[in-house]
Protein backbone atom coordinates (compact mmCIF):
# COMPACT_ATOMS: atom_id res chain seq x y z
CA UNK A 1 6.96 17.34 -21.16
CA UNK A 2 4.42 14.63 -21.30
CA UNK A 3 3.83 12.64 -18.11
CA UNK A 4 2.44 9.24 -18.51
CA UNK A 5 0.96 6.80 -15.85
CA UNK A 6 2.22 3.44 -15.49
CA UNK A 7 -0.61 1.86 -14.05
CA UNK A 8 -3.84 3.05 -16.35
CA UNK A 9 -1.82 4.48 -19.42
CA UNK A 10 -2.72 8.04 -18.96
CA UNK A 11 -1.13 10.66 -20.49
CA UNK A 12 -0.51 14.19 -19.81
CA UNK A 13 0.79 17.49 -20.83
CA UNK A 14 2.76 19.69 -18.45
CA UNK A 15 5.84 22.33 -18.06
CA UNK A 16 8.73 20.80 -16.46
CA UNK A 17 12.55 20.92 -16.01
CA UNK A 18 12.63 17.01 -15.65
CA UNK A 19 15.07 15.56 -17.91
CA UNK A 20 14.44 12.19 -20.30
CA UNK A 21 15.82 10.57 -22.69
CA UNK A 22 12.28 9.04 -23.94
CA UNK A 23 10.26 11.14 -26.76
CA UNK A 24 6.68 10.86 -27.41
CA UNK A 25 4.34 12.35 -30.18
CA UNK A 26 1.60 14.13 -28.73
CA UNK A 27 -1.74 14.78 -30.07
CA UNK A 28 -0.47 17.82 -31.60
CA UNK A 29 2.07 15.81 -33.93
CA UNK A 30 5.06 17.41 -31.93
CA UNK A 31 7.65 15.21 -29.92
CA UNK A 32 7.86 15.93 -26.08
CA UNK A 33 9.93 14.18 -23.65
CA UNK A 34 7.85 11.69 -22.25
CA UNK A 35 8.37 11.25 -18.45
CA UNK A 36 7.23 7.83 -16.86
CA UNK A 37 5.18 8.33 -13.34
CA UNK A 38 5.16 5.23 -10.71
CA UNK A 39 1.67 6.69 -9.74
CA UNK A 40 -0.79 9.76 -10.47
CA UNK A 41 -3.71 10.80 -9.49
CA UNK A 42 -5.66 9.52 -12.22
CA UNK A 43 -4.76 5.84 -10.36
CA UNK A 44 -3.81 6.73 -6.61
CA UNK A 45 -6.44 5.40 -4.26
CA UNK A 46 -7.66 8.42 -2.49
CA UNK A 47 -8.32 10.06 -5.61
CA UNK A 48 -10.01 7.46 -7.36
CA UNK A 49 -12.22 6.95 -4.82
CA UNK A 50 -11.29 2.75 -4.92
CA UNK A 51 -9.55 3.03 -1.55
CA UNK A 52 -9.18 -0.56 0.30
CA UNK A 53 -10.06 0.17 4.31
CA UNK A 54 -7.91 -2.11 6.74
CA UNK A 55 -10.14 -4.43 8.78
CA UNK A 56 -9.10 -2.84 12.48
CA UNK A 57 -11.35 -4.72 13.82
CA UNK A 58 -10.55 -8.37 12.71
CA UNK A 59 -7.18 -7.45 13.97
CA UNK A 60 -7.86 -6.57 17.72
CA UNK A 61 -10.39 -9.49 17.72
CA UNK A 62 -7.55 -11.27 16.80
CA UNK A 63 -5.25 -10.02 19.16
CA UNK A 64 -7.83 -10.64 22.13
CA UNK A 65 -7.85 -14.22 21.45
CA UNK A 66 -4.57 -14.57 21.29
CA UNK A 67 -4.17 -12.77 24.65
CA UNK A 68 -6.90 -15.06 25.88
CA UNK A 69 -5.50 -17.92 24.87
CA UNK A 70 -1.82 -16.94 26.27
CA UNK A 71 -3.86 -16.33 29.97
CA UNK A 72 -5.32 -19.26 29.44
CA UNK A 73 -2.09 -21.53 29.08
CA UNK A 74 -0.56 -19.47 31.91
CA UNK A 75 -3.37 -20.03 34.12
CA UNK A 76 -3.49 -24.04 33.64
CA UNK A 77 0.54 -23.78 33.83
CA UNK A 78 0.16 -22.26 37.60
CA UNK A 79 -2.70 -24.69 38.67
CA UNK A 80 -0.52 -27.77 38.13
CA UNK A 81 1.80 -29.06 40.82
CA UNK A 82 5.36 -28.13 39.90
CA UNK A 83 7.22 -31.21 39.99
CA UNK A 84 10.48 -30.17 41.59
CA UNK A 85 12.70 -31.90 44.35
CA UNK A 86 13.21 -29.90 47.48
């Protein structure tokens, strides 16, 4: 069975009990079912090397000011004089 990457194109050759419908002709002129992969590791991240990191940092800066700023409204809302009857 051949196994062939969606996302670069690659192709390769492999035992299998998969089933498919799809035929392709491999380099050695004979016709192999040809099973379509979502991702291998000829294009996942980790093996590539062309992982993206997540900016942790940004985020709990973020955060902080946001939690800062809620303090902050909370503080000004208990300064002022509530403006209830009694």
């Amino acid at each position: 069975m051949v196994f062939k990457d969606v996302i670069n194109g690659e192709m390769f050759l492999s035992r299998s009990c998969a089933h498919s419908k799809e035929t392709v002709t491999w380099e050695d002129g004979k016709q192999y079912p040809l099973y379509l992969l979502g991702i291998s590791s000829s294009s996942h991240p980790f093996y590539t090397g062309k992982q993206t990191f997540v900016d942790t940092a940004g985020r709990v800066d973020k955060y902080q000011q946001r939690l800062a700023k809620t303090e902050a409204a909370k503080a000004s809302a208990a300064a002022k004089p509530s403006k209830r009857r009694k």
